[in-house]
PDB file of N, CA and C in Angstrom:
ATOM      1  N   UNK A   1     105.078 113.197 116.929  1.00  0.00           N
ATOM      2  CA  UNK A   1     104.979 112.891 115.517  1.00  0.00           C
ATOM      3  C   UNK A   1     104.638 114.166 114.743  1.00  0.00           C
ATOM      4  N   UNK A   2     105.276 114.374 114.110  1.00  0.00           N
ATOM      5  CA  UNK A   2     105.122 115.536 112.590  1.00  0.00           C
ATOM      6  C   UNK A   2     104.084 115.474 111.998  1.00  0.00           C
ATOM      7  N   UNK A   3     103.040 116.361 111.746  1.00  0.00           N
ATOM      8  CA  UNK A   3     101.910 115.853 110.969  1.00  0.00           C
ATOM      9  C   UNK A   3     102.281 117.089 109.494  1.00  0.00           C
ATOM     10  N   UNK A   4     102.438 116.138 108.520  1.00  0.00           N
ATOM     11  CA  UNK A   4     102.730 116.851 107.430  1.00  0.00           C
ATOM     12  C   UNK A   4     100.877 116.618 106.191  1.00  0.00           C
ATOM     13  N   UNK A   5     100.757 117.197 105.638  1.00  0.00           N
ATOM     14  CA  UNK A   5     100.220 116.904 104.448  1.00  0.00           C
ATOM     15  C   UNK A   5     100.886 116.751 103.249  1.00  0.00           C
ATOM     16  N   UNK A   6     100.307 115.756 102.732  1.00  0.00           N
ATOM     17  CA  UNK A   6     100.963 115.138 100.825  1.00  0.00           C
ATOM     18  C   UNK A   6     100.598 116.547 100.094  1.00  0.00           C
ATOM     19  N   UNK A   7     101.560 117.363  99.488  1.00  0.00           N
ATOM     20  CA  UNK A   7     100.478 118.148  98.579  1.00  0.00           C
ATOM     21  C   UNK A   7     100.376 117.477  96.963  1.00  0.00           C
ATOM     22  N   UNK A   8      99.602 118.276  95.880  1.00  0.00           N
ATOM     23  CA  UNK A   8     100.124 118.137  94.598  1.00  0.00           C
ATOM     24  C   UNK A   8     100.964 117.684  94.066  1.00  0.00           C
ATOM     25  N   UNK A   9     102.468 118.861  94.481  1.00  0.00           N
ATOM     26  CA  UNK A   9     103.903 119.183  93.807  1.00  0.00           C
ATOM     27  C   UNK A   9     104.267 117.822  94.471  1.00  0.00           C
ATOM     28  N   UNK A  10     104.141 117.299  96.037  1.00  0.00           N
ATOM     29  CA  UNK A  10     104.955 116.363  96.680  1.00  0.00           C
ATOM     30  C   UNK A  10     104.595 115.273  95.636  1.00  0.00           C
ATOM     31  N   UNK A  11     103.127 114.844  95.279  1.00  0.00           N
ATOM     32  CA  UNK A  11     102.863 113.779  94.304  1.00  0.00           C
ATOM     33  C   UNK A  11     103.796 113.585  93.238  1.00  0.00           C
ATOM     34  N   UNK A  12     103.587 114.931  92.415  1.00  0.00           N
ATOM     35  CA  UNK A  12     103.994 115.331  90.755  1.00  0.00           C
ATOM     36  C   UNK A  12     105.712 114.431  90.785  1.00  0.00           C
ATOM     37  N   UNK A  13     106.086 115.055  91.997  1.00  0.00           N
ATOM     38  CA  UNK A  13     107.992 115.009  92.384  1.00  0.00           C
ATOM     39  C   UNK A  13     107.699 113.364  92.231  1.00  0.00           C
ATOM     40  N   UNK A  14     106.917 112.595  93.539  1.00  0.00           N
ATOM     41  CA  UNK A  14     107.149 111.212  93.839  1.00  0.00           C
ATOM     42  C   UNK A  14     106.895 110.519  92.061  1.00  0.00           C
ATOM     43  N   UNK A  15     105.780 111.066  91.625  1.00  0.00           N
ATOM     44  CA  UNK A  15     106.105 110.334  90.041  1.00  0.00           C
ATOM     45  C   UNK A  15     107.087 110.342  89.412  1.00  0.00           C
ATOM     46  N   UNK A  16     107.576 111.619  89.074  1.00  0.00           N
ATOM     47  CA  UNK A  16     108.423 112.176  88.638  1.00  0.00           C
ATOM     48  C   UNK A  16     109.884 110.896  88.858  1.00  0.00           C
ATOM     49  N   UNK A  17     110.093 111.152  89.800  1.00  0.00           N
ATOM     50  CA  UNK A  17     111.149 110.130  90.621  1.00  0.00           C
ATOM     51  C   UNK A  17     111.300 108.809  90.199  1.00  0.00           C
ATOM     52  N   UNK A  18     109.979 108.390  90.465  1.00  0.00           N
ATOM     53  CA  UNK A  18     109.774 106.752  89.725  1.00  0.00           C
ATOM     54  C   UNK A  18     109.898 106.800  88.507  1.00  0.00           C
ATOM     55  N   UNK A  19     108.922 107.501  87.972  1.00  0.00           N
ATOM     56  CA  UNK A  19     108.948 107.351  86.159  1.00  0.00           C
ATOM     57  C   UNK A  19     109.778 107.572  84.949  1.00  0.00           C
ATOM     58  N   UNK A  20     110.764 108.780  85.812  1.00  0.00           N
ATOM     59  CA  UNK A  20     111.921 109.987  85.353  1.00  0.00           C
ATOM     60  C   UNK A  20     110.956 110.525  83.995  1.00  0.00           C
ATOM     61  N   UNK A  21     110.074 110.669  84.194  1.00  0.00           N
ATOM     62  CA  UNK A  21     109.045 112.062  83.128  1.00  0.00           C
ATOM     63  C   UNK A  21     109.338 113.677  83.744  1.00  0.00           C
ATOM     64  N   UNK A  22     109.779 114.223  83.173  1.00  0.00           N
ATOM     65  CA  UNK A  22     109.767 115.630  83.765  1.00  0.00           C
ATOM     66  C   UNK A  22     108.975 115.578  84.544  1.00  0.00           C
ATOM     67  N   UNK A  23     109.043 116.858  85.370  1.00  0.00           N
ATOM     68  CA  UNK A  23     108.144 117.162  86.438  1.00  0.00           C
ATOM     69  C   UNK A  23     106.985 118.196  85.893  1.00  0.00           C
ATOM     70  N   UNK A  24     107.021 118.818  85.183  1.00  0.00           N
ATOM     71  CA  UNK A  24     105.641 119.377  84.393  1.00  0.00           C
ATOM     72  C   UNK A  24     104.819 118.521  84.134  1.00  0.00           C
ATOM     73  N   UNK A  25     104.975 117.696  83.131  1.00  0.00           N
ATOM     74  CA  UNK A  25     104.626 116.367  82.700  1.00  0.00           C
ATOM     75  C   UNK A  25     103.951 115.683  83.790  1.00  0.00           C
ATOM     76  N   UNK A  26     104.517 115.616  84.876  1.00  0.00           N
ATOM     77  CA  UNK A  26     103.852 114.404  86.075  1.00  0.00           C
ATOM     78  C   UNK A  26     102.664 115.432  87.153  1.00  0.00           C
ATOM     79  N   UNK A  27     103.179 117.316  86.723  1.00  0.00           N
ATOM     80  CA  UNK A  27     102.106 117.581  87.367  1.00  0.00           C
ATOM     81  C   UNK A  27     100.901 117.868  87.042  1.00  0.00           C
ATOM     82  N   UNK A  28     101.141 117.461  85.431  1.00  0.00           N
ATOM     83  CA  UNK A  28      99.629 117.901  84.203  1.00  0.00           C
ATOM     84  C   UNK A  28      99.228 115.902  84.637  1.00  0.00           C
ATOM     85  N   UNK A  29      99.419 115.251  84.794  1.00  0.00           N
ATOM     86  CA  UNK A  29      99.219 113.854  85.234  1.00  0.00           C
ATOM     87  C   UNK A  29      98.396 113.460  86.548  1.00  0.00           C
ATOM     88  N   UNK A  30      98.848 114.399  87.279  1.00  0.00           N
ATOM     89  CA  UNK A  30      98.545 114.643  88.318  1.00  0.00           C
ATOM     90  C   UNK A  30      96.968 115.206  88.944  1.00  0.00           C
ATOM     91  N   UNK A  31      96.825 116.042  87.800  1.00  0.00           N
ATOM     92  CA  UNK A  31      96.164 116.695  87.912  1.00  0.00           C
ATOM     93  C   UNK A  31      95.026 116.456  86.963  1.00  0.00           C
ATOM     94  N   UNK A  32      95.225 115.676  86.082  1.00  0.00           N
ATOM     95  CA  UNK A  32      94.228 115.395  85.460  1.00  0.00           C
ATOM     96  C   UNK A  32      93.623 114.296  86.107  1.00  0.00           C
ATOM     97  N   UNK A  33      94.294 113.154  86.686  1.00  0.00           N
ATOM     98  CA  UNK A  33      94.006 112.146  87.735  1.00  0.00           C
ATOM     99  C   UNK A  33      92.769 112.940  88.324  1.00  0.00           C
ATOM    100  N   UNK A  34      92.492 113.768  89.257  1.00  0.00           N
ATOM    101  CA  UNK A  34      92.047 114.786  89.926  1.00  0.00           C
ATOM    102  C   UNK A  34      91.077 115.059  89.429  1.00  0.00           C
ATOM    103  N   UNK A  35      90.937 116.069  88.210  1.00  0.00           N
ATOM    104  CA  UNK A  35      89.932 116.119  87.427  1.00  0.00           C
ATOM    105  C   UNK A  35      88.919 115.026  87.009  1.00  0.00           C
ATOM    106  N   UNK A  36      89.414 113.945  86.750  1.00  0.00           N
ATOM    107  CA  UNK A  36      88.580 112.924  86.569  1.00  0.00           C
ATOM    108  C   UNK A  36      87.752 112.589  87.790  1.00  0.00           C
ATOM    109  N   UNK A  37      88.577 112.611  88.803  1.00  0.00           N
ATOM    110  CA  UNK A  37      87.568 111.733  89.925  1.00  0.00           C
ATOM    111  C   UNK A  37      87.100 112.633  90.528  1.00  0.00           C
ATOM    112  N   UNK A  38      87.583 114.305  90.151  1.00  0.00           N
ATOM    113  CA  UNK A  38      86.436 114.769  90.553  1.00  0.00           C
ATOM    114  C   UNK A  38      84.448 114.806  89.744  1.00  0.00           C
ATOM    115  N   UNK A  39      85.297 115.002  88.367  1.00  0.00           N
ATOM    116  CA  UNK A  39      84.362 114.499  87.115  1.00  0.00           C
ATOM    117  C   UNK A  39      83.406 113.544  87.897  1.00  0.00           C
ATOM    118  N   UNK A  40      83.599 112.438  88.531  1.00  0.00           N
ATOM    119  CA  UNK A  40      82.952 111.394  88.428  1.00  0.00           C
ATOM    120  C   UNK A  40      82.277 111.488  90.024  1.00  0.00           C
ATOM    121  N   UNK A  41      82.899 111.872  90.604  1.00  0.00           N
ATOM    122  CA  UNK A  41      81.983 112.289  91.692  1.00  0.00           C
ATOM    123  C   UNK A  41      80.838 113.242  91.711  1.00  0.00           C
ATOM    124  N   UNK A  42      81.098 114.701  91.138  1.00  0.00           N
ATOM    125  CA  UNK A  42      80.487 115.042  90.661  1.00  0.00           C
ATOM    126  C   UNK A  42      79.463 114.572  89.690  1.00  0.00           C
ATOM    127  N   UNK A  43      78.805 113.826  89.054  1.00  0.00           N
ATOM    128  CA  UNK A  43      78.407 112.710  88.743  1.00  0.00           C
ATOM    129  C   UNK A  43      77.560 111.940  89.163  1.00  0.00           C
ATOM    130  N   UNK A  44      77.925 111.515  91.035  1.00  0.00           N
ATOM    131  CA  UNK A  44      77.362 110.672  91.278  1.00  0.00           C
ATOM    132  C   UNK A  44      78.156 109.550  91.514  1.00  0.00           C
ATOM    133  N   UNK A  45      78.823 108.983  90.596  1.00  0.00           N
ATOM    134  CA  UNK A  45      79.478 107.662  90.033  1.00  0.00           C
ATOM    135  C   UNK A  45      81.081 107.671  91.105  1.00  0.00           C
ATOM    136  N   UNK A  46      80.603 106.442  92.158  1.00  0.00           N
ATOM    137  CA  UNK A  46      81.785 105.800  93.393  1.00  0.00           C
ATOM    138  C   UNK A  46      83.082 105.639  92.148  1.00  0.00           C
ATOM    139  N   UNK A  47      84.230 105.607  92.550  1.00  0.00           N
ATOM    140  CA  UNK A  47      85.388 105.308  92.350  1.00  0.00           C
ATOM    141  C   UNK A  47      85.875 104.737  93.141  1.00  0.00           C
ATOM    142  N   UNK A  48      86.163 103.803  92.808  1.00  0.00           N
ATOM    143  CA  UNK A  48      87.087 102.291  92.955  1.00  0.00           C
ATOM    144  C   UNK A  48      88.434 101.910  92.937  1.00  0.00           C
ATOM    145  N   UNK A  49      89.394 102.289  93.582  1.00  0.00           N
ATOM    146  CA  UNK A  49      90.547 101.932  93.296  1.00  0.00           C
ATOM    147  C   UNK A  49      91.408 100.698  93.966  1.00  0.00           C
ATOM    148  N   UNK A  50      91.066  99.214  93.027  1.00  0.00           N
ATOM    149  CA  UNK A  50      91.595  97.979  93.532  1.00  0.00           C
ATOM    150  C   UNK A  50      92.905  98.248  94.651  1.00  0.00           C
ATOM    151  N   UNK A  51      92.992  97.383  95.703  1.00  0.00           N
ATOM    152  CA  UNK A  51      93.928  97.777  96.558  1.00  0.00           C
ATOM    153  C   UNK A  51      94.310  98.835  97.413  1.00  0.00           C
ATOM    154  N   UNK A  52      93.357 100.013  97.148  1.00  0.00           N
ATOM    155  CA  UNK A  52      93.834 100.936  98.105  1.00  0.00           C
ATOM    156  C   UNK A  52      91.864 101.570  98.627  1.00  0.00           C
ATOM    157  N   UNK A  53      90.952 101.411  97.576  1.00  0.00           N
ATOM    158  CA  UNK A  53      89.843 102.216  98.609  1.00  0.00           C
ATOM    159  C   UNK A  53      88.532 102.472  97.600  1.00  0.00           C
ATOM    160  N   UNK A  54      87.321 102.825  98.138  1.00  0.00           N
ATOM    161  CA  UNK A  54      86.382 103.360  97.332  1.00  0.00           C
ATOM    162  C   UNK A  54      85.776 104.827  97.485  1.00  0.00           C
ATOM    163  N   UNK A  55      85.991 105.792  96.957  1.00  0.00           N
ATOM    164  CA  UNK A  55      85.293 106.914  96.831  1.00  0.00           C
ATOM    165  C   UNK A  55      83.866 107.068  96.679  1.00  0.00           C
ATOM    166  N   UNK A  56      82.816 107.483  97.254  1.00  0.00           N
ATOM    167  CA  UNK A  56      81.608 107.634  97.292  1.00  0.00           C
ATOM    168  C   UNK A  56      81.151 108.545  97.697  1.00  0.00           C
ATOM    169  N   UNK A  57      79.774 109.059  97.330  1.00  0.00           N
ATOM    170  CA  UNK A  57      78.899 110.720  97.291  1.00  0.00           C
ATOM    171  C   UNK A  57      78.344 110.121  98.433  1.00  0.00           C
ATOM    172  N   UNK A  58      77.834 110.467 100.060  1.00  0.00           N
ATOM    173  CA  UNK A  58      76.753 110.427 100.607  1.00  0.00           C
ATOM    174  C   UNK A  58      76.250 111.519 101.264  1.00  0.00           C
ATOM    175  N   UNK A  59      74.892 111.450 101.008  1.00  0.00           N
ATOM    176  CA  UNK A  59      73.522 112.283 101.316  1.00  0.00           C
ATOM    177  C   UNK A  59      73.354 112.508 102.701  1.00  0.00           C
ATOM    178  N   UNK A  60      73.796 113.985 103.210  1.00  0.00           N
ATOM    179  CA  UNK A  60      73.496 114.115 105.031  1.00  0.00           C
ATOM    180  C   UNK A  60      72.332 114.970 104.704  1.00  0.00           C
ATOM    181  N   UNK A  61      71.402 114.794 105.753  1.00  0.00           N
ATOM    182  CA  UNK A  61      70.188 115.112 105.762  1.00  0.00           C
ATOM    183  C   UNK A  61      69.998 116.214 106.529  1.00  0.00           C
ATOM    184  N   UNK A  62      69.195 117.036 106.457  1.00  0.00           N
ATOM    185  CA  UNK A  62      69.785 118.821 107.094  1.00  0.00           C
ATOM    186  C   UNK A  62      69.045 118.389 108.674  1.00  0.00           C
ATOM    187  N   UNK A  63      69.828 118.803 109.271  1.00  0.00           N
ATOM    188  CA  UNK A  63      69.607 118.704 110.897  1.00  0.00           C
ATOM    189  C   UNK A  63      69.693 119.929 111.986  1.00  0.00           C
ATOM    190  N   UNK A  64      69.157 119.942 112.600  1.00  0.00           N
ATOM    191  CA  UNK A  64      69.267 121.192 113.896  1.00  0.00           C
ATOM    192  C   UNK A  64      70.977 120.884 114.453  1.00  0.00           C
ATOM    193  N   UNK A  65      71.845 121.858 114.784  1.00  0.00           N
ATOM    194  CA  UNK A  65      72.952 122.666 115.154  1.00  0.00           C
ATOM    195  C   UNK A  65      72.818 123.456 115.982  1.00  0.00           C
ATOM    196  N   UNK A  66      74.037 123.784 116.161  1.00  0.00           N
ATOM    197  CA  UNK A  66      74.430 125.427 117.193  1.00  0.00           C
ATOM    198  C   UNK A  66      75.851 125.760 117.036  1.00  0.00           C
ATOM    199  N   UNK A  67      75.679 127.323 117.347  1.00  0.00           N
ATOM    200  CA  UNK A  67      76.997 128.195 116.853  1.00  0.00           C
ATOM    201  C   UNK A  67      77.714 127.766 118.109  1.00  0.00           C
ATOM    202  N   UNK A  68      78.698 127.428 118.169  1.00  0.00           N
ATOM    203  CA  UNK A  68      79.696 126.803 119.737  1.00  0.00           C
ATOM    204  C   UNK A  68      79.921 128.514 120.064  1.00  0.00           C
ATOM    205  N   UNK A  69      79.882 129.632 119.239  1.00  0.00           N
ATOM    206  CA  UNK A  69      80.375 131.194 120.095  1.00  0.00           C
ATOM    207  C   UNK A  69      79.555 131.646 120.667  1.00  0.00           C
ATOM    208  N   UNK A  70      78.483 131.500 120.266  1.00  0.00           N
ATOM    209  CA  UNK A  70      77.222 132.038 120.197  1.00  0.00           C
ATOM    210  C   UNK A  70      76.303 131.077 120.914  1.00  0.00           C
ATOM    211  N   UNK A  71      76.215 129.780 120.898  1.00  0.00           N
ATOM    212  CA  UNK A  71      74.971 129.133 121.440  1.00  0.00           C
ATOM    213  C   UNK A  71      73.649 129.122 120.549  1.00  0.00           C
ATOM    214  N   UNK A  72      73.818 129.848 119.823  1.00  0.00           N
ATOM    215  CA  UNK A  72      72.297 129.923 118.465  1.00  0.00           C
ATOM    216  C   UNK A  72      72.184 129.010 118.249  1.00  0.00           C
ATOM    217  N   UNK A  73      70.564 128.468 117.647  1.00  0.00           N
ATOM    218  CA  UNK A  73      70.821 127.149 117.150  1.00  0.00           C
ATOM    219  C   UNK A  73      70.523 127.696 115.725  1.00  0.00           C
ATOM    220  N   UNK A  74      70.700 126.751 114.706  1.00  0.00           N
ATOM    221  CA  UNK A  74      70.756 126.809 113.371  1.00  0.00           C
ATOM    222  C   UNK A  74      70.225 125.585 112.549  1.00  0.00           C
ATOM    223  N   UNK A  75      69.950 125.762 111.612  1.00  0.00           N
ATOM    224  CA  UNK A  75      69.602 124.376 110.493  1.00  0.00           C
ATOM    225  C   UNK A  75      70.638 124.780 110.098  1.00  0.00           C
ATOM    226  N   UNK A  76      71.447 123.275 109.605  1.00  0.00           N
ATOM    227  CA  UNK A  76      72.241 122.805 108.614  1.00  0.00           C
ATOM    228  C   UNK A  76      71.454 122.201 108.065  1.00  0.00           C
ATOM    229  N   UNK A  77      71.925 122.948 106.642  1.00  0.00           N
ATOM    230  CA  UNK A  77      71.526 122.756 105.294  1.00  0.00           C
ATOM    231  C   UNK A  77      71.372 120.493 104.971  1.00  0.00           C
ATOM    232  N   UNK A  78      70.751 120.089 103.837  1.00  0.00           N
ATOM    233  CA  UNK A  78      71.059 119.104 103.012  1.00  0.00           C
ATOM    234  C   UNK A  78      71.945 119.779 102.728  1.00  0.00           C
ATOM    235  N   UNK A  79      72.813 118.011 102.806  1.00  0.00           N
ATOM    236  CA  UNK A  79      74.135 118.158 101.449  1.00  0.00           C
ATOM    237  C   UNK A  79      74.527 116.957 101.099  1.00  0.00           C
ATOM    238  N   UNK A  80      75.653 116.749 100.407  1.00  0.00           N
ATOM    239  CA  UNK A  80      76.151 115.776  99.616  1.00  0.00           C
ATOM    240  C   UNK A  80      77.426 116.041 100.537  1.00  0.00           C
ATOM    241  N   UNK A  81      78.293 114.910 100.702  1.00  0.00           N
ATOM    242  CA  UNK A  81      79.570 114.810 100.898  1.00  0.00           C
ATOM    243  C   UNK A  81      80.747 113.449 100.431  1.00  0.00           C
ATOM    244  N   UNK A  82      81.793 113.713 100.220  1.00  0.00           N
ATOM    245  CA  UNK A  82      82.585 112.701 100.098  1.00  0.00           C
ATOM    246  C   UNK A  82      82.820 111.758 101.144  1.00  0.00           C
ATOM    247  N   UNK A  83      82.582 110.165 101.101  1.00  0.00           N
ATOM    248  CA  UNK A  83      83.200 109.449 101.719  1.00  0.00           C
ATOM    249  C   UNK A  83      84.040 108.464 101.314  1.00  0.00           C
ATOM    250  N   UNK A  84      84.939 107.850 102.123  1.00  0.00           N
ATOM    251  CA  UNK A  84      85.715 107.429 102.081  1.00  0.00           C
ATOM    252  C   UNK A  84      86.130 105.766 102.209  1.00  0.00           C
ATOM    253  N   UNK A  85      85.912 104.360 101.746  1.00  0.00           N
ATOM    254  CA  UNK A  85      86.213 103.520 102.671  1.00  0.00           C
ATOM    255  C   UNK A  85      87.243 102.571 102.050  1.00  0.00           C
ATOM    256  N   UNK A  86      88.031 102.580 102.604  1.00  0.00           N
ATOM    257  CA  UNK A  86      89.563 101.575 102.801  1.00  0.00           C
ATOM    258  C   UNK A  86      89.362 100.327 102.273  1.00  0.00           C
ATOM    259  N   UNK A  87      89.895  99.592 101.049  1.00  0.00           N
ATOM    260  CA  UNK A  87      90.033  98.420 101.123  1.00  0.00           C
ATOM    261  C   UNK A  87      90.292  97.368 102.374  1.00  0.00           C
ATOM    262  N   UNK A  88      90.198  96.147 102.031  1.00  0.00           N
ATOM    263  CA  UNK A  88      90.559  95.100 103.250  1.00  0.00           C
ATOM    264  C   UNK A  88      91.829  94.907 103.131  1.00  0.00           C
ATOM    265  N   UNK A  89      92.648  95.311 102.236  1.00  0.00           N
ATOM    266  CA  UNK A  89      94.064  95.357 101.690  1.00  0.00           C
ATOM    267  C   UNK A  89      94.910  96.265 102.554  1.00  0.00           C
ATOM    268  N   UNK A  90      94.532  97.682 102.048  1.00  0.00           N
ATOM    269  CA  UNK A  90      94.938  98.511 103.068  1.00  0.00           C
ATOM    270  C   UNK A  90      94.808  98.399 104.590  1.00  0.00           C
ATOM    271  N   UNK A  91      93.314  98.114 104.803  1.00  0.00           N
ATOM    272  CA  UNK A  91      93.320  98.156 106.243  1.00  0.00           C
ATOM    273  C   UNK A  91      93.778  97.372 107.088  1.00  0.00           C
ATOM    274  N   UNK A  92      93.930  96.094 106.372  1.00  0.00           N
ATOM    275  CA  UNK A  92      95.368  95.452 106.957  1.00  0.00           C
ATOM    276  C   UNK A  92      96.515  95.756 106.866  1.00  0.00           C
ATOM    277  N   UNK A  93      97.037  96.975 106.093  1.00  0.00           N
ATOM    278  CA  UNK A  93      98.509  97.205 105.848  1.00  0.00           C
ATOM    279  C   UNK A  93      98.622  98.240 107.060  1.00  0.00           C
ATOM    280  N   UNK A  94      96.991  98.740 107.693  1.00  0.00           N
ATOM    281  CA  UNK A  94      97.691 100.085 108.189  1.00  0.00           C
ATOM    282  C   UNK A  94      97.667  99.683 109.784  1.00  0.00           C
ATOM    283  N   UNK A  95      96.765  98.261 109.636  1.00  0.00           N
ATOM    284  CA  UNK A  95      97.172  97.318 111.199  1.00  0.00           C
ATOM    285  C   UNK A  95      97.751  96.414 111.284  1.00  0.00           C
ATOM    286  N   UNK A  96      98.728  96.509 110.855  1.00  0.00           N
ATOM    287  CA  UNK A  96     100.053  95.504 111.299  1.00  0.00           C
ATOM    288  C   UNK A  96     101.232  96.095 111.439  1.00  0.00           C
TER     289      UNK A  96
END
């Protein structure tokens, strides 16, 4: 199996296609999409998108590590990270 990534431009095009809006047009669309949910993550504030998933900030708590070259051990930092979880919609679309 081919493992490709979706980029940007591939999005901007797939709108583009459906909507027939120029393709400038669908990649300033695109991209503002983007901006927002980054906006809102940044924020704090989960995003919700009916039918396909919820976006959410969670809090990893700094923990002892090691360099795999080296063997050192290290603290990792606190941080914030993006997670991810699948509607019941999707996750039935992606098991069947």
């Amino acid at each position: 199996m081919k493992q490709n990534n979706l980029t940007r431009k591939e999005l901007a095009e797939a709108v583009a296609d459906q909507l027939g809006y120029p393709r400038s047009s669908c990649s300033e669309i695109v991209d503002s999409f983007f901006d927002t949910m980054k906006t809102a993550l940044m924020e704090g504030e989960p995003i919700k998108i009916v039918h396909f998933g919820t976006f959410s900030l969670r809090d990893k708590n700094p923990r002892n590590g090691r360099n795999p070259r080296t063997g050192e051990s290290i603290l990792i930092k606190k941080r914030q990270m993006v997670s991810f979880k699948p509607s019941k919609t999707l996750r039935e679309q992606l098991n069947d």
